[in-house]
PDB file of N, CA and C in Angstrom:
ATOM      1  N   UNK A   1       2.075   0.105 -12.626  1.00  0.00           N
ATOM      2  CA  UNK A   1       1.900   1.288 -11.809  1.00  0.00           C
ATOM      3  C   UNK A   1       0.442   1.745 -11.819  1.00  0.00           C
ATOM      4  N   UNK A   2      -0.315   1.505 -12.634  1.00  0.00           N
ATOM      5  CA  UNK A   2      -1.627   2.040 -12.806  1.00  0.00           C
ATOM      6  C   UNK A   2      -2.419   1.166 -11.607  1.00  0.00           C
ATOM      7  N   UNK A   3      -2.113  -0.484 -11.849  1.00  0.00           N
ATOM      8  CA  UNK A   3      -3.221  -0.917 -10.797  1.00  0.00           C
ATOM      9  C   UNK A   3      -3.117  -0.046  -9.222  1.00  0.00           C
ATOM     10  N   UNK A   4      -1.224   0.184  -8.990  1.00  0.00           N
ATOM     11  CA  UNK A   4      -1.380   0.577  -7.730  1.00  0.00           C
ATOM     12  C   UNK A   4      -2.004   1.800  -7.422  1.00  0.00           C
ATOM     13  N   UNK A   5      -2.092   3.027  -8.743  1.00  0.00           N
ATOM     14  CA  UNK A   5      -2.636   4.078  -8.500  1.00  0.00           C
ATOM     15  C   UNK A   5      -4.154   4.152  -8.936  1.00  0.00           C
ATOM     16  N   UNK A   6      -4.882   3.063  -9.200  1.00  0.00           N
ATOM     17  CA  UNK A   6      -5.644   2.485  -8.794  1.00  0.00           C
ATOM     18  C   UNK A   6      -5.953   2.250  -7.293  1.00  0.00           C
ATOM     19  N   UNK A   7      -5.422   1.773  -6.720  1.00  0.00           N
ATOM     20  CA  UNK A   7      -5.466   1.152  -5.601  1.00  0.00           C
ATOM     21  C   UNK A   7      -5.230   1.850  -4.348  1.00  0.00           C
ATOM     22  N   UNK A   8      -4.584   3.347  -4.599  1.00  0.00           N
ATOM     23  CA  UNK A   8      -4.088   4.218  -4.150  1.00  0.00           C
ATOM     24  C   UNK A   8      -5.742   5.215  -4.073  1.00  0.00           C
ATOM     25  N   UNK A   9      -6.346   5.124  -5.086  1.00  0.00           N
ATOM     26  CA  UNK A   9      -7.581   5.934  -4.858  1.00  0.00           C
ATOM     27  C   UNK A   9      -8.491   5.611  -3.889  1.00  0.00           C
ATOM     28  N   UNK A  10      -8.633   3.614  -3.831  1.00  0.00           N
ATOM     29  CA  UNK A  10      -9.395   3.487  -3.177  1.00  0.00           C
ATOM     30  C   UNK A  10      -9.495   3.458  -1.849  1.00  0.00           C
ATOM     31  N   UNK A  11      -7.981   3.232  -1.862  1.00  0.00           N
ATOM     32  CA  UNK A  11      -7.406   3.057  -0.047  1.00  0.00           C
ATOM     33  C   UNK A  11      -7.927   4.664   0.373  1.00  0.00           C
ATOM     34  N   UNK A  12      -7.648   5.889  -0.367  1.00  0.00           N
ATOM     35  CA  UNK A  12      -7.861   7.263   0.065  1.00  0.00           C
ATOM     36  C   UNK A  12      -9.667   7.359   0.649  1.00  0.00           C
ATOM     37  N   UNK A  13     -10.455   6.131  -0.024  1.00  0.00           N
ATOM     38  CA  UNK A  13     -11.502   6.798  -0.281  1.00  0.00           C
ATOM     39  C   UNK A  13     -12.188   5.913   1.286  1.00  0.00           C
ATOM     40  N   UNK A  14     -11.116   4.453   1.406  1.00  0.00           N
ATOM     41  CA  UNK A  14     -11.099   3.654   2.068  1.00  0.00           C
ATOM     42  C   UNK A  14     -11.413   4.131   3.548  1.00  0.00           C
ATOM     43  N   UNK A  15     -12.291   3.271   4.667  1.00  0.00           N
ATOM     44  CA  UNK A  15     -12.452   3.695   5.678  1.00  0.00           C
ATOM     45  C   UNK A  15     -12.424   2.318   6.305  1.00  0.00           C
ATOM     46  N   UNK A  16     -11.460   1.469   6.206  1.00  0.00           N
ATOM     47  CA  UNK A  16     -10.839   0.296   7.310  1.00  0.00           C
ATOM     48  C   UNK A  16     -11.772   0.238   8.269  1.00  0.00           C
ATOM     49  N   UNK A  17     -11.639   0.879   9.256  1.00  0.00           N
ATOM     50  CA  UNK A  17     -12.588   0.376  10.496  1.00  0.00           C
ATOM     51  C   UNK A  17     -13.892   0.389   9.948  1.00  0.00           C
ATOM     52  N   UNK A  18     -14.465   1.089   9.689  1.00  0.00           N
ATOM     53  CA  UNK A  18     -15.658   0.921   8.875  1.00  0.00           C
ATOM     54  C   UNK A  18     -16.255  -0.105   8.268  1.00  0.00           C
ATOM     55  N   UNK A  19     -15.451  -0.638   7.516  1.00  0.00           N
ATOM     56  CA  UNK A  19     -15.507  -1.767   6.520  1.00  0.00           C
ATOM     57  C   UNK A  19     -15.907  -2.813   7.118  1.00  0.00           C
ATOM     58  N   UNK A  20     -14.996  -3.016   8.461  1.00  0.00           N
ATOM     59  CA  UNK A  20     -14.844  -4.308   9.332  1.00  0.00           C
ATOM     60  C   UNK A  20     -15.734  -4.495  10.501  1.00  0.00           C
ATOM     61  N   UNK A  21     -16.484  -3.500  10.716  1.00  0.00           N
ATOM     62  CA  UNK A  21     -17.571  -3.198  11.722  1.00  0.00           C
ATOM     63  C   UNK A  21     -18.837  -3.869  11.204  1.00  0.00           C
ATOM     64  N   UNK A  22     -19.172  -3.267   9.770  1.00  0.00           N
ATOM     65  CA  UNK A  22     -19.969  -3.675   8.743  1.00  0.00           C
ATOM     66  C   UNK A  22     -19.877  -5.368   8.124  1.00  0.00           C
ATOM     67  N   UNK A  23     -19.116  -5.868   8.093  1.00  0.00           N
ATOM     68  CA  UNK A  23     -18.944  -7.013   7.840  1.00  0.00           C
ATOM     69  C   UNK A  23     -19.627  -8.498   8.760  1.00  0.00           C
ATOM     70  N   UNK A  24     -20.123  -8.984   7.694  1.00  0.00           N
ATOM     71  CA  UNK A  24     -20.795 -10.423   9.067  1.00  0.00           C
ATOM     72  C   UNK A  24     -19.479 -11.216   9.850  1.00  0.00           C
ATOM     73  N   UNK A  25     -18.575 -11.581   9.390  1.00  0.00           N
ATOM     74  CA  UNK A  25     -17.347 -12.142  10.100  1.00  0.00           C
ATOM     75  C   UNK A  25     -16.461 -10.386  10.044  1.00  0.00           C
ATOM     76  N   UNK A  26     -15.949 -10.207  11.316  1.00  0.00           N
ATOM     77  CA  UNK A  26     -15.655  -8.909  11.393  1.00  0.00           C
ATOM     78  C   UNK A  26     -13.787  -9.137  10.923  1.00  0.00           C
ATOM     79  N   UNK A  27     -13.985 -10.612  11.667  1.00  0.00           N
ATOM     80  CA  UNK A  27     -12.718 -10.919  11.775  1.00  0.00           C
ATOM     81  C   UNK A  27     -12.156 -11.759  10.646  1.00  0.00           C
ATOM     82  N   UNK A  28     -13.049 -12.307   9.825  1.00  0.00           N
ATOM     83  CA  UNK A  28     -12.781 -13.105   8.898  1.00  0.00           C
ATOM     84  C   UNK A  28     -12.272 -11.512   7.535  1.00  0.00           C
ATOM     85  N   UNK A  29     -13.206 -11.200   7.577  1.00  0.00           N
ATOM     86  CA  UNK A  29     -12.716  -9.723   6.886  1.00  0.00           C
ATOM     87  C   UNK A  29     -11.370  -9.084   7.002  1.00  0.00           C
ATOM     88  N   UNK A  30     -11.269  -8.428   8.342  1.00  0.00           N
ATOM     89  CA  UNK A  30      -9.673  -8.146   8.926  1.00  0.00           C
ATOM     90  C   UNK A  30      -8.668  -8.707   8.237  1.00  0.00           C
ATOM     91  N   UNK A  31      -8.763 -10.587   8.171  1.00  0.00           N
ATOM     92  CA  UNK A  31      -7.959 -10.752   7.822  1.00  0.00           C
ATOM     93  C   UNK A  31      -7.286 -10.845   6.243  1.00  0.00           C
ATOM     94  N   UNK A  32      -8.961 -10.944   5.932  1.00  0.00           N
ATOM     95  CA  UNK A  32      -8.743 -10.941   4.364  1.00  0.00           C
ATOM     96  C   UNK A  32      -8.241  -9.207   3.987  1.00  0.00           C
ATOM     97  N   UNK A  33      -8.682  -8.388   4.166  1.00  0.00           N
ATOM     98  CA  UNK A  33      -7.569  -7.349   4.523  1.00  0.00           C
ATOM     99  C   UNK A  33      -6.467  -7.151   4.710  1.00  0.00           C
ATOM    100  N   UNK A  34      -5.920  -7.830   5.313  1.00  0.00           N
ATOM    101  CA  UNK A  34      -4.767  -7.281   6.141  1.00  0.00           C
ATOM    102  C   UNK A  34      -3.996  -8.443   4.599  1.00  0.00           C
ATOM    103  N   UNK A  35      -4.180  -9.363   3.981  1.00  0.00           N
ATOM    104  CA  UNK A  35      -3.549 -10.153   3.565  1.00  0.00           C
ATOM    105  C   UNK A  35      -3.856  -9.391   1.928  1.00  0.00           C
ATOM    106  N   UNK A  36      -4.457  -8.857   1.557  1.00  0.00           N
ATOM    107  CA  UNK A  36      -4.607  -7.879   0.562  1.00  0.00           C
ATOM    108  C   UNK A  36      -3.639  -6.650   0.739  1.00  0.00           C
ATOM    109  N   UNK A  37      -3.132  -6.137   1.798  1.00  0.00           N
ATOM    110  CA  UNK A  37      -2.662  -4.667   2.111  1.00  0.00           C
ATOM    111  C   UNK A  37      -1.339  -5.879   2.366  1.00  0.00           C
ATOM    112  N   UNK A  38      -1.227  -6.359   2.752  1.00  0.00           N
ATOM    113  CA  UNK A  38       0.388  -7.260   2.234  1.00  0.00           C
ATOM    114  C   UNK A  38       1.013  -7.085   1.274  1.00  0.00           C
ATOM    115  N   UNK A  39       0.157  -8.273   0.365  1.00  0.00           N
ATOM    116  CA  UNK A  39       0.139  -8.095  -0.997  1.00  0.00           C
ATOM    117  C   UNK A  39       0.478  -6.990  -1.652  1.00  0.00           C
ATOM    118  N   UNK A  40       0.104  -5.581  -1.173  1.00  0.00           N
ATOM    119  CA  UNK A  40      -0.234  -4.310  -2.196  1.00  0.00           C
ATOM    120  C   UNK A  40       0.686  -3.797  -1.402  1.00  0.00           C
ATOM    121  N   UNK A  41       1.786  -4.251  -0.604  1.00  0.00           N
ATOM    122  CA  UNK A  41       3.286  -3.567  -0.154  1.00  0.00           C
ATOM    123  C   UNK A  41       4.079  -4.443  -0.537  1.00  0.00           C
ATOM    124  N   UNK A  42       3.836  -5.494  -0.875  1.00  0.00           N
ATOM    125  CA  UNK A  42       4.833  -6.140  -1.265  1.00  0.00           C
ATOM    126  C   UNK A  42       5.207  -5.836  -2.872  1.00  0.00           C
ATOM    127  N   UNK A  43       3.935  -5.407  -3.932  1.00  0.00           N
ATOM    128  CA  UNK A  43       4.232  -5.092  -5.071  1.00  0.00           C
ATOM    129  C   UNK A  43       4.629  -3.735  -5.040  1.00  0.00           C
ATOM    130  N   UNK A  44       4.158  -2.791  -3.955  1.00  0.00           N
ATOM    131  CA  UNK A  44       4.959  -0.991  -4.214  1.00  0.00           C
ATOM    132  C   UNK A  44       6.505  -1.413  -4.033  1.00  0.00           C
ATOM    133  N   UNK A  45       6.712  -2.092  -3.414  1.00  0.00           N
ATOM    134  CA  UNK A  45       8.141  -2.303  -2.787  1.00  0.00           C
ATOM    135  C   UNK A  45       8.894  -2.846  -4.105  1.00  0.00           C
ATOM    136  N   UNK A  46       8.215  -3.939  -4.728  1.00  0.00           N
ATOM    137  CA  UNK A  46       9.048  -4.112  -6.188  1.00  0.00           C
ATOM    138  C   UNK A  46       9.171  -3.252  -6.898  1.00  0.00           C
ATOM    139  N   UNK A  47       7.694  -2.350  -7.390  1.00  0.00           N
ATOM    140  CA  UNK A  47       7.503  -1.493  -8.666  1.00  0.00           C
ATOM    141  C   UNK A  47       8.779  -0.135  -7.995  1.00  0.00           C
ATOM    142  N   UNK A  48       8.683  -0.045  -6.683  1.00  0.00           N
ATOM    143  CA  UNK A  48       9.640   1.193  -6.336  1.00  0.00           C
ATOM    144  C   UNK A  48      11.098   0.726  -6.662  1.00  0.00           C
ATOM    145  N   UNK A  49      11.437  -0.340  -6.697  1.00  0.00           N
ATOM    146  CA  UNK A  49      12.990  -1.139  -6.637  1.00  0.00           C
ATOM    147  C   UNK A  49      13.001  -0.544  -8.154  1.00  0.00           C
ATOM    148  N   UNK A  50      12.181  -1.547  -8.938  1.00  0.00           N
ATOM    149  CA  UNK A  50      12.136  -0.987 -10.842  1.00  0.00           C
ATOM    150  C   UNK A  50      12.517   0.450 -11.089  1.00  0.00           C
ATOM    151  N   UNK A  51      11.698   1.027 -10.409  1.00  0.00           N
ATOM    152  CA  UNK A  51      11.821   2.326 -10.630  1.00  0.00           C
ATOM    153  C   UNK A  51      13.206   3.206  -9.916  1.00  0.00           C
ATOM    154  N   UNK A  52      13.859   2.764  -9.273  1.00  0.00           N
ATOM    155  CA  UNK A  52      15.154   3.455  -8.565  1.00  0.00           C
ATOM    156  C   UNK A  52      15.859   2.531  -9.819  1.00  0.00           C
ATOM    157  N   UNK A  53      15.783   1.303 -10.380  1.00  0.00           N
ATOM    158  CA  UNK A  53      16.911   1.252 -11.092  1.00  0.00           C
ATOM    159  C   UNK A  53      16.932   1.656 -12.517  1.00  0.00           C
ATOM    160  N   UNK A  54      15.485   2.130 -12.720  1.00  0.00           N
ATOM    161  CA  UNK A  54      15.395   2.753 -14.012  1.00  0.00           C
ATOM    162  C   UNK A  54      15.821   4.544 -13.467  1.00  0.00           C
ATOM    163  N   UNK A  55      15.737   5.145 -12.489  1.00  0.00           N
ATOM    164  CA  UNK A  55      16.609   5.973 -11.984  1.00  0.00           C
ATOM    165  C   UNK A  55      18.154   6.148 -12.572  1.00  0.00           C
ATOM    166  N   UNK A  56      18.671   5.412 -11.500  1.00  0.00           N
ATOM    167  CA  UNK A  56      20.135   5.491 -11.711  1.00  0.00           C
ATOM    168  C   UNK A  56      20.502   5.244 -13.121  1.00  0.00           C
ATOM    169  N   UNK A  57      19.658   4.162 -13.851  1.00  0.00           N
ATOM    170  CA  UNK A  57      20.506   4.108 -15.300  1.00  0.00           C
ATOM    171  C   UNK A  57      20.245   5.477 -15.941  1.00  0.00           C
ATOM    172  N   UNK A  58      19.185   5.694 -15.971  1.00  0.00           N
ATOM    173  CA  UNK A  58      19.070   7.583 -16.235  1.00  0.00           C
ATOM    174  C   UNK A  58      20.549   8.184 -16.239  1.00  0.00           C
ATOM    175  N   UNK A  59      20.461   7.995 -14.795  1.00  0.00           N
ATOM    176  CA  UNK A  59      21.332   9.128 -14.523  1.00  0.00           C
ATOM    177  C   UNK A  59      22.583   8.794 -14.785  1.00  0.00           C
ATOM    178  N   UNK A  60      22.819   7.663 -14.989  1.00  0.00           N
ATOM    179  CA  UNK A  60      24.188   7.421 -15.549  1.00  0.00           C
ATOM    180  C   UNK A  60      24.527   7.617 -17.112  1.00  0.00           C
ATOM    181  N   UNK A  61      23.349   7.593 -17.634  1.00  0.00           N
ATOM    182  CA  UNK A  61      23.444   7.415 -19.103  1.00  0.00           C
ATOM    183  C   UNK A  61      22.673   8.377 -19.429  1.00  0.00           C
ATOM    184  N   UNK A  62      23.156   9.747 -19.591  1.00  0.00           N
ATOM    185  CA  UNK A  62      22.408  10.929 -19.848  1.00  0.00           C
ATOM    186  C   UNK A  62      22.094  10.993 -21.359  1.00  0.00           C
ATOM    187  N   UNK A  63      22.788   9.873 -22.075  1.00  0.00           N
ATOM    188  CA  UNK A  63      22.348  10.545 -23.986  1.00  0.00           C
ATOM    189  C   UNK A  63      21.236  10.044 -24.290  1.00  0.00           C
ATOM    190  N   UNK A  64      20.473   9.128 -23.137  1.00  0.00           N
ATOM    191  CA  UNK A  64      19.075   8.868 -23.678  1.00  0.00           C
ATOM    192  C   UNK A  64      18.200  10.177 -24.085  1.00  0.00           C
ATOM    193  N   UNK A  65      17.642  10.209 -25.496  1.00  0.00           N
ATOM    194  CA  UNK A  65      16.426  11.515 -25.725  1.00  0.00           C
ATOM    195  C   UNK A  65      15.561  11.937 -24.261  1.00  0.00           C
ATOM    196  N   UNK A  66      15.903  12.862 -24.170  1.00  0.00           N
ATOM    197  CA  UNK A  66      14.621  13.690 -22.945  1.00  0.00           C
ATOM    198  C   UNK A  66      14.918  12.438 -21.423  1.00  0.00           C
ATOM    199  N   UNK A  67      16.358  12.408 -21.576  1.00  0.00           N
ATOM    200  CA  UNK A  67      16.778  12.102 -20.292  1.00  0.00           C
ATOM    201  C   UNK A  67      16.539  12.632 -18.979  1.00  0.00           C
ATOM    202  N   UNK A  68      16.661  13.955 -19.150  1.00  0.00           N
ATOM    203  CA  UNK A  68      15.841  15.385 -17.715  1.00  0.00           C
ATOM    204  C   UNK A  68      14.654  14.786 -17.396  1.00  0.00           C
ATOM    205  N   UNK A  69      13.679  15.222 -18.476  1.00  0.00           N
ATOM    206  CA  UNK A  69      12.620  14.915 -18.396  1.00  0.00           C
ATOM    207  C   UNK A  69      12.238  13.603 -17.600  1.00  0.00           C
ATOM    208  N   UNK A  70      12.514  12.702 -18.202  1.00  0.00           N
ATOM    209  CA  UNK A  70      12.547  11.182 -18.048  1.00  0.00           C
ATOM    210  C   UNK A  70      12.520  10.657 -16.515  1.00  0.00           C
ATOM    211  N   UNK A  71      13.939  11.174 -16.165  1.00  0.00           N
ATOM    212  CA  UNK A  71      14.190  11.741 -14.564  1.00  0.00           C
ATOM    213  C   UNK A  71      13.477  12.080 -13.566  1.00  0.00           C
ATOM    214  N   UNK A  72      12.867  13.334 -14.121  1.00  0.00           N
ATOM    215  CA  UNK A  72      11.875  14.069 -13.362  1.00  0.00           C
ATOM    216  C   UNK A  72      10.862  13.685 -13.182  1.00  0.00           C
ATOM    217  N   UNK A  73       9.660  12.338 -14.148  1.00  0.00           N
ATOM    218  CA  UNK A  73       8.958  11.909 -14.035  1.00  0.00           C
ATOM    219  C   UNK A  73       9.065  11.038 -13.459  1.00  0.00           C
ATOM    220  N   UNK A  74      10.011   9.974 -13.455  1.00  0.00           N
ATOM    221  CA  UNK A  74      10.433   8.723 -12.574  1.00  0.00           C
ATOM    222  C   UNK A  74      10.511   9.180 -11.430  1.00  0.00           C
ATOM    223  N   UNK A  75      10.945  10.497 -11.281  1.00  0.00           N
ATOM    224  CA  UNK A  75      10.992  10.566  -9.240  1.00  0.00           C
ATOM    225  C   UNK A  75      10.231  10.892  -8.957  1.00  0.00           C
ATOM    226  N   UNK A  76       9.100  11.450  -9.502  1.00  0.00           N
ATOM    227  CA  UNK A  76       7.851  11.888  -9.240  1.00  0.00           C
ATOM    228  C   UNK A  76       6.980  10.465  -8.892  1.00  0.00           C
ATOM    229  N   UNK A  77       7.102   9.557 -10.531  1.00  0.00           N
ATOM    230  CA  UNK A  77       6.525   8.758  -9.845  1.00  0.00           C
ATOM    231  C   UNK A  77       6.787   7.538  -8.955  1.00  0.00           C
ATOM    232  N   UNK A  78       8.345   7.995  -8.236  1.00  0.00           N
ATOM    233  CA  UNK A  78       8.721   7.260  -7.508  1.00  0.00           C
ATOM    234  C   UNK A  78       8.037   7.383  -6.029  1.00  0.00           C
ATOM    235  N   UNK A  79       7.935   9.203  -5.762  1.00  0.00           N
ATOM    236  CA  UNK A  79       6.912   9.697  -4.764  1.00  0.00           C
ATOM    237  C   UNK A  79       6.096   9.514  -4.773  1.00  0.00           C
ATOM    238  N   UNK A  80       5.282   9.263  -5.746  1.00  0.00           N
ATOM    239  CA  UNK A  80       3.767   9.026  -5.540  1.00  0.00           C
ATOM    240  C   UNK A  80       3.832   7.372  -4.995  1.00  0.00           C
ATOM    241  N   UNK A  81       4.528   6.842  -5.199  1.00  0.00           N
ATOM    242  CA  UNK A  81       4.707   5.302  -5.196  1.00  0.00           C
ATOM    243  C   UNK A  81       4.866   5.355  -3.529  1.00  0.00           C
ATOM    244  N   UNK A  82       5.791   6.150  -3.074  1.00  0.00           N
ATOM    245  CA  UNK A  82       5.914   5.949  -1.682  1.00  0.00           C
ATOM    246  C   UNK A  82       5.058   6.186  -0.598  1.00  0.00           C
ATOM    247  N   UNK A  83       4.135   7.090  -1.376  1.00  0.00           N
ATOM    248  CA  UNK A  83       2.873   7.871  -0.653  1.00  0.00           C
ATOM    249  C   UNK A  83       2.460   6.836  -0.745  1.00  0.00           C
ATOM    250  N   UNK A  84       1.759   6.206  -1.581  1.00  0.00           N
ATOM    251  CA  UNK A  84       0.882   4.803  -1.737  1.00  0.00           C
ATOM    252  C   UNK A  84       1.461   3.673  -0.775  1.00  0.00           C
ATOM    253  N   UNK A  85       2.494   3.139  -0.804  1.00  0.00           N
ATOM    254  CA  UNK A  85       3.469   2.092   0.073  1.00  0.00           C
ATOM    255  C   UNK A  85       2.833   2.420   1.721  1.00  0.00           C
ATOM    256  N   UNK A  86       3.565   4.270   2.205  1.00  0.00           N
ATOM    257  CA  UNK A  86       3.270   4.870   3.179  1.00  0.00           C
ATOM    258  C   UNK A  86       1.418   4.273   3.524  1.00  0.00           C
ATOM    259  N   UNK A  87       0.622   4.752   3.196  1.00  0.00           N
ATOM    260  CA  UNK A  87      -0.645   4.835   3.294  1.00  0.00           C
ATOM    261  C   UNK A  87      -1.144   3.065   3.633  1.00  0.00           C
ATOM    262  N   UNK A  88      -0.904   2.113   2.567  1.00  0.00           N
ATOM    263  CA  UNK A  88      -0.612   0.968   2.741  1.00  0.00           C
ATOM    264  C   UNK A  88      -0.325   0.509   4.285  1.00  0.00           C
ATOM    265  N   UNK A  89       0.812   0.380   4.329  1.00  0.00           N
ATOM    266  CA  UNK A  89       1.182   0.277   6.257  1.00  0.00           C
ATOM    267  C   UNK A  89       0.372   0.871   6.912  1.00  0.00           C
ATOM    268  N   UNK A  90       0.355   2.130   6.884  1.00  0.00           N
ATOM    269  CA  UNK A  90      -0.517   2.538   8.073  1.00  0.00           C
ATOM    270  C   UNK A  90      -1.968   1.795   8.091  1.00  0.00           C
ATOM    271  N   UNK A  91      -2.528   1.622   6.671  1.00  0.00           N
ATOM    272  CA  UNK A  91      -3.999   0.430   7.041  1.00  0.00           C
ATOM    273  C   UNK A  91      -3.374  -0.257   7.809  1.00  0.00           C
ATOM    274  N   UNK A  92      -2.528  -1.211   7.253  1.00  0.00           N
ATOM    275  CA  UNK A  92      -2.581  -2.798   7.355  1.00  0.00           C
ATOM    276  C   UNK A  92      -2.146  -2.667   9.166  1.00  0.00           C
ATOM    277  N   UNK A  93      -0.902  -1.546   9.440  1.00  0.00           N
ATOM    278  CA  UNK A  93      -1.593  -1.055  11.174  1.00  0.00           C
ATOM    279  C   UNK A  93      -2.663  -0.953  11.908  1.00  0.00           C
ATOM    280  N   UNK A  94      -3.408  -0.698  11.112  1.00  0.00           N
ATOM    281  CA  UNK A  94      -5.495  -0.071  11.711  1.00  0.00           C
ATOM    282  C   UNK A  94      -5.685  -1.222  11.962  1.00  0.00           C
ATOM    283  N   UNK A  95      -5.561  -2.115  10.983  1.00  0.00           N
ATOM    284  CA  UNK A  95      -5.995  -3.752  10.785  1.00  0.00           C
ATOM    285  C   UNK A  95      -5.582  -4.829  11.692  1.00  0.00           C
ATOM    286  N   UNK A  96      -4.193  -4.807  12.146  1.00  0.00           N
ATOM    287  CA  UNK A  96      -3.593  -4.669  12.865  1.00  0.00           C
ATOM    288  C   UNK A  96      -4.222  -5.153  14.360  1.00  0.00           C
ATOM    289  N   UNK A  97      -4.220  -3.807  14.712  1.00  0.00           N
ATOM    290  CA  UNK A  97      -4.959  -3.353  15.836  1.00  0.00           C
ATOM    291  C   UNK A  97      -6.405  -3.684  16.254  1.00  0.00           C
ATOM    292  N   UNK A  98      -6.976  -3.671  15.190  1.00  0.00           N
ATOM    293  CA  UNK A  98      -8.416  -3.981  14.910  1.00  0.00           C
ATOM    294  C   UNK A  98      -8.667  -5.501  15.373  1.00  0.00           C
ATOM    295  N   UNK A  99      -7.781  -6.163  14.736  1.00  0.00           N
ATOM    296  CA  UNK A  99      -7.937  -7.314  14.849  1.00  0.00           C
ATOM    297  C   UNK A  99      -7.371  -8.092  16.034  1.00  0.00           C
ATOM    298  N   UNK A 100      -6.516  -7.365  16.628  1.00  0.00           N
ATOM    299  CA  UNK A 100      -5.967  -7.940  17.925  1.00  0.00           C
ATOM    300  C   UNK A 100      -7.174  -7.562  19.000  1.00  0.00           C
ATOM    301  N   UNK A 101      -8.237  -6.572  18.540  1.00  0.00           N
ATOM    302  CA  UNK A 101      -8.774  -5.533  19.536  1.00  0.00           C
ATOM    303  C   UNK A 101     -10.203  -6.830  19.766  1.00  0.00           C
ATOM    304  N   UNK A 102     -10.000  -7.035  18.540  1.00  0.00           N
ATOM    305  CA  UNK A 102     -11.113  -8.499  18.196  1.00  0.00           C
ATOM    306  C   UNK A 102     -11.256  -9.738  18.695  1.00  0.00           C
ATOM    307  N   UNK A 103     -10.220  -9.937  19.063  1.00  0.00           N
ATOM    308  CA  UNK A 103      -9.567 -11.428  19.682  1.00  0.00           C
ATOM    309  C   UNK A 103      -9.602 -10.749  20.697  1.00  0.00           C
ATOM    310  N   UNK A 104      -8.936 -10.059  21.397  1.00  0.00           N
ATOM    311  CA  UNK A 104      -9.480  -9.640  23.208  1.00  0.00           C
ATOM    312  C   UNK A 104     -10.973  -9.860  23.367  1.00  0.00           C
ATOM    313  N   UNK A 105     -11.614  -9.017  22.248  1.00  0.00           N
ATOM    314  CA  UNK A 105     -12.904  -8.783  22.912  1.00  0.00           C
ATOM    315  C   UNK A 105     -13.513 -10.317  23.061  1.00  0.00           C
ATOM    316  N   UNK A 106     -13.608 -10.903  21.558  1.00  0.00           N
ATOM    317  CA  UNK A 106     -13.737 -12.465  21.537  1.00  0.00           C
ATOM    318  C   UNK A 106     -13.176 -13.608  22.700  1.00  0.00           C
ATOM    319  N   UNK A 107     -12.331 -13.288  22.986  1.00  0.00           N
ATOM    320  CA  UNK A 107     -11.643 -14.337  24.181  1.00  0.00           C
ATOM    321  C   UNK A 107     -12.580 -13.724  26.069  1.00  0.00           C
ATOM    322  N   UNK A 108     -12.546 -12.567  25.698  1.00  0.00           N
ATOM    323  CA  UNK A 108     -13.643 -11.959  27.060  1.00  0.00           C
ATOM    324  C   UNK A 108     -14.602 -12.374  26.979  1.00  0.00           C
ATOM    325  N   UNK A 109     -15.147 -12.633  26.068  1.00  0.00           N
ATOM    326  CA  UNK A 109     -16.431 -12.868  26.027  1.00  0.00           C
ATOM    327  C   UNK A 109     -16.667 -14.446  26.138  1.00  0.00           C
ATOM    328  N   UNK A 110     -15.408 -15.303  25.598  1.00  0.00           N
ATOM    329  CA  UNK A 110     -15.522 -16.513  26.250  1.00  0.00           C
ATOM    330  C   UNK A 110     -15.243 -17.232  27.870  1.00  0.00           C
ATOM    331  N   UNK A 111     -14.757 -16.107  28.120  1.00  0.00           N
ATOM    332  CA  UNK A 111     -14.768 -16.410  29.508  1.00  0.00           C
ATOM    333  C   UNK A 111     -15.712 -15.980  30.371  1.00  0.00           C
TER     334      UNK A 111
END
């Protein structure tokens, strides 16, 4: 969970189009992007699965010590997990777009 909230800072701090404007292959970038922001939904999507089933056993098995507690932090950081997931897609959308916007322009320009 740390790398993703890690990863969660930088995407916030992250400016996608930016990045890819700046880049000598604009498009070679994009994609290495877009295949990184894969990657980093495909692991929220596990670490969130872990975490709903460390959920429910919670909640089924209340005599664990500081079970409430326990609870309350897991869904918390089940939300924060989804915010991160959420944020995730919407790049790898920008990217997306970006990159289809790239190949138009590239194919116009070959003709």
């Amino acid at each position: 969970m740390a790398t993703i909230l890690n990863r969660y800072s930088n995407i916030m701090a992250m400016n996608v189009g930016g990045m890819i404007e700046l880049a000598e292959d604009p498009m070679k970038m994009a994609n290495h992007l877009a295949h990184h922001m894969e990657d980093d939904i495909a692991r929220t999507r596990r670490e969130g699965y872990a975490l709903i089933e460390d959920i429910e056993k919670l909640e089924d098995d209340r005599s664990v010590p500081n079970a409430e507690a326990l609870l309350v932090a897991k869904k918390a950081e089940l939300m924060k997990l989804h915010e991160i997931h959420e944020k995730l897609q919407e790049q790898l959308r920008q990217i997306t777009i970006l990159t289809a916007a790239m190949y138009e322009l590239h194919r116009a320009k070959k003709s």
